[in-house]
Protein backbone atom coordinates (compact mmCIF):
# COMPACT_ATOMS: atom_id res chain seq x y z
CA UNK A 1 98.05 82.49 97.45
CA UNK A 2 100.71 79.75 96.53
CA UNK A 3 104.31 80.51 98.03
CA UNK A 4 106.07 81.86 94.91
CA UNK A 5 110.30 80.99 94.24
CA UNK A 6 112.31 83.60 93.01
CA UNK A 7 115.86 83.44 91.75
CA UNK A 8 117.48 85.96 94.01
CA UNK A 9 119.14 89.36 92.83
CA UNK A 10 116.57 89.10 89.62
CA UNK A 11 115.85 92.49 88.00
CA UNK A 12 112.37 93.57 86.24
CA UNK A 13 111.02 89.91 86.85
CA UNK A 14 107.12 90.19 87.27
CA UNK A 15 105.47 89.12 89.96
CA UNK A 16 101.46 88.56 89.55
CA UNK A 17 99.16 88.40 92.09
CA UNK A 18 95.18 87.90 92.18
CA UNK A 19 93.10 89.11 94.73
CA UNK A 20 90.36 87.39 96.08
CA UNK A 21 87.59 88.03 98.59
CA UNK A 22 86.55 85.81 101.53
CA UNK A 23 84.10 83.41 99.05
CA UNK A 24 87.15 82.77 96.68
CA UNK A 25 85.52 85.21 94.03
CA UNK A 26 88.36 88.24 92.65
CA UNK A 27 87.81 91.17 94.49
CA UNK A 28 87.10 93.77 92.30
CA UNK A 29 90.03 96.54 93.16
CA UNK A 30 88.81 99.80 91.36
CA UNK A 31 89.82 102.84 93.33
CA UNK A 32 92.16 101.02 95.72
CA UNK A 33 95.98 101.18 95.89
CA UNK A 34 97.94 97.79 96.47
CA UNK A 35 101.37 97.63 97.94
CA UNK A 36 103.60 94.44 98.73
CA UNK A 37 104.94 93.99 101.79
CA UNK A 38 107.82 91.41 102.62
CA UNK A 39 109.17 90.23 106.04
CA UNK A 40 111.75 87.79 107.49
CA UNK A 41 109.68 84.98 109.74
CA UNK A 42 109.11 86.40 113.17
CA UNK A 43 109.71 89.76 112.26
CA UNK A 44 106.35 91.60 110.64
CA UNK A 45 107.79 95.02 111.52
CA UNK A 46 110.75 94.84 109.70
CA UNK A 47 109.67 94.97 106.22
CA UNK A 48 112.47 94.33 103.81
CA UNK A 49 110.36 94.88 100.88
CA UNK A 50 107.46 97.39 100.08
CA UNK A 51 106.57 98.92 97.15
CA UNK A 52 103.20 99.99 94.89
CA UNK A 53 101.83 97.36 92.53
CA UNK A 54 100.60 97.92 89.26
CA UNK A 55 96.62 96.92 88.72
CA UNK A 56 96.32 95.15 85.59
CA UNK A 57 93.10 94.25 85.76
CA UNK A 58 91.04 95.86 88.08
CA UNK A 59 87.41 94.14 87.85
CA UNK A 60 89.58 90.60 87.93
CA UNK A 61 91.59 91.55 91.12
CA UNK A 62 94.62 91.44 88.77
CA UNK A 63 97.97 93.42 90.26
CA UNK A 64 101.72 92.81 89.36
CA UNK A 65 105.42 94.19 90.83
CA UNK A 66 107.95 94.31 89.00
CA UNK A 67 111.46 93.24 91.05
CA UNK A 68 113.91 96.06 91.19
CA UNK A 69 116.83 93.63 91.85
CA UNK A 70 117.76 94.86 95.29
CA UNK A 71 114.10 93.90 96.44
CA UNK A 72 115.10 89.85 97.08
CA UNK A 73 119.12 89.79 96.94
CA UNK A 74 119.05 87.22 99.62
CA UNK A 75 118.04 83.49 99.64
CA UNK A 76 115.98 82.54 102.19
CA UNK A 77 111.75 82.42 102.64
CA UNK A 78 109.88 85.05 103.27
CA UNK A 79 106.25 86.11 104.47
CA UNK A 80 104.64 88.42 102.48
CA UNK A 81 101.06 89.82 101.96
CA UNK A 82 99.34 92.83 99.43
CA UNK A 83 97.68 95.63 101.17
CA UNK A 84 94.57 97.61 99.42
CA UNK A 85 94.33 100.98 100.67
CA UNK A 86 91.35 103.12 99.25
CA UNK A 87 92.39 107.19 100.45
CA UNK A 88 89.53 109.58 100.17
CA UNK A 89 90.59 113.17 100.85
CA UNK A 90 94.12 112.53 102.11
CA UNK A 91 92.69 110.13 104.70
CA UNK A 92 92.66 106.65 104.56
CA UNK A 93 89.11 105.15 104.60
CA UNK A 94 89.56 101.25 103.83
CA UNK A 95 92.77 99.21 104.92
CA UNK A 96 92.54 95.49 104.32
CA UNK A 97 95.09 92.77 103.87
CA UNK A 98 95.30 89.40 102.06
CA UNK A 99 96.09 86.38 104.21
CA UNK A 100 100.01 85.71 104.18
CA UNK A 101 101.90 83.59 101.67
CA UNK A 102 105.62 82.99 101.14
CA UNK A 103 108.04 83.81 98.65
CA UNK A 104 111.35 81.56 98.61
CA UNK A 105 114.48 83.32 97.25
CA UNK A 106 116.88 80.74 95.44
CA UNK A 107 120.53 81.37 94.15
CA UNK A 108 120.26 82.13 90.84
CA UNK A 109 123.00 80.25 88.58
């Protein structure tokens, strides 16, 4: 994934995301559950964003998240990655993550 920039602070801005396999091709994301997760450099533990995306398009590997405002209200860059979760029975039986990209907050004007 490209490293996305953000005006910071920004409120129901979209954010949309395709999901690929290892060969490049979209990963087809019926039944799964994606969340965001967003971390300062150096610090994967500390997640400063999370939340549930929206799958727009699941045979494509199409999912969006919509900014709440308080998700990004600092400038700086960012790692991030999605997570697909597929739960069967309250238990979780696939957990997989997308290689890492960046998001870069700006100050918006």
């Amino acid at each position: 994934m490209a490293t996305l920039t953000i005006p910071n602070s920004d409120k129901g801005y979209t954010l949309q995301f395709t999901v690929h396999d290892s060969t490049g091709v979209a990963k087809n994301l019926t039944g799964y559950a994606i969340n965001l997760k967003v971390w300062k450099p150096g610090a994967p533990t500390t997640l400063l964003v999370t939340g549930a995306c929206t799958i727009s398009d699941a045979e494509n590997g199409v999912v969006t998240y919509t900014l709440t405002g308080t998700d990004f209200a600092l400038t700086g860059t960012y790692h991030a990655e999605l997570e697909l979760t597929i739960v069967s029975g309250g238990v979780t039986t696939v957990r997989e993550s997308t290689g890492n990209f960046s998001i870069t907050v700006v100050e918006s004007g």
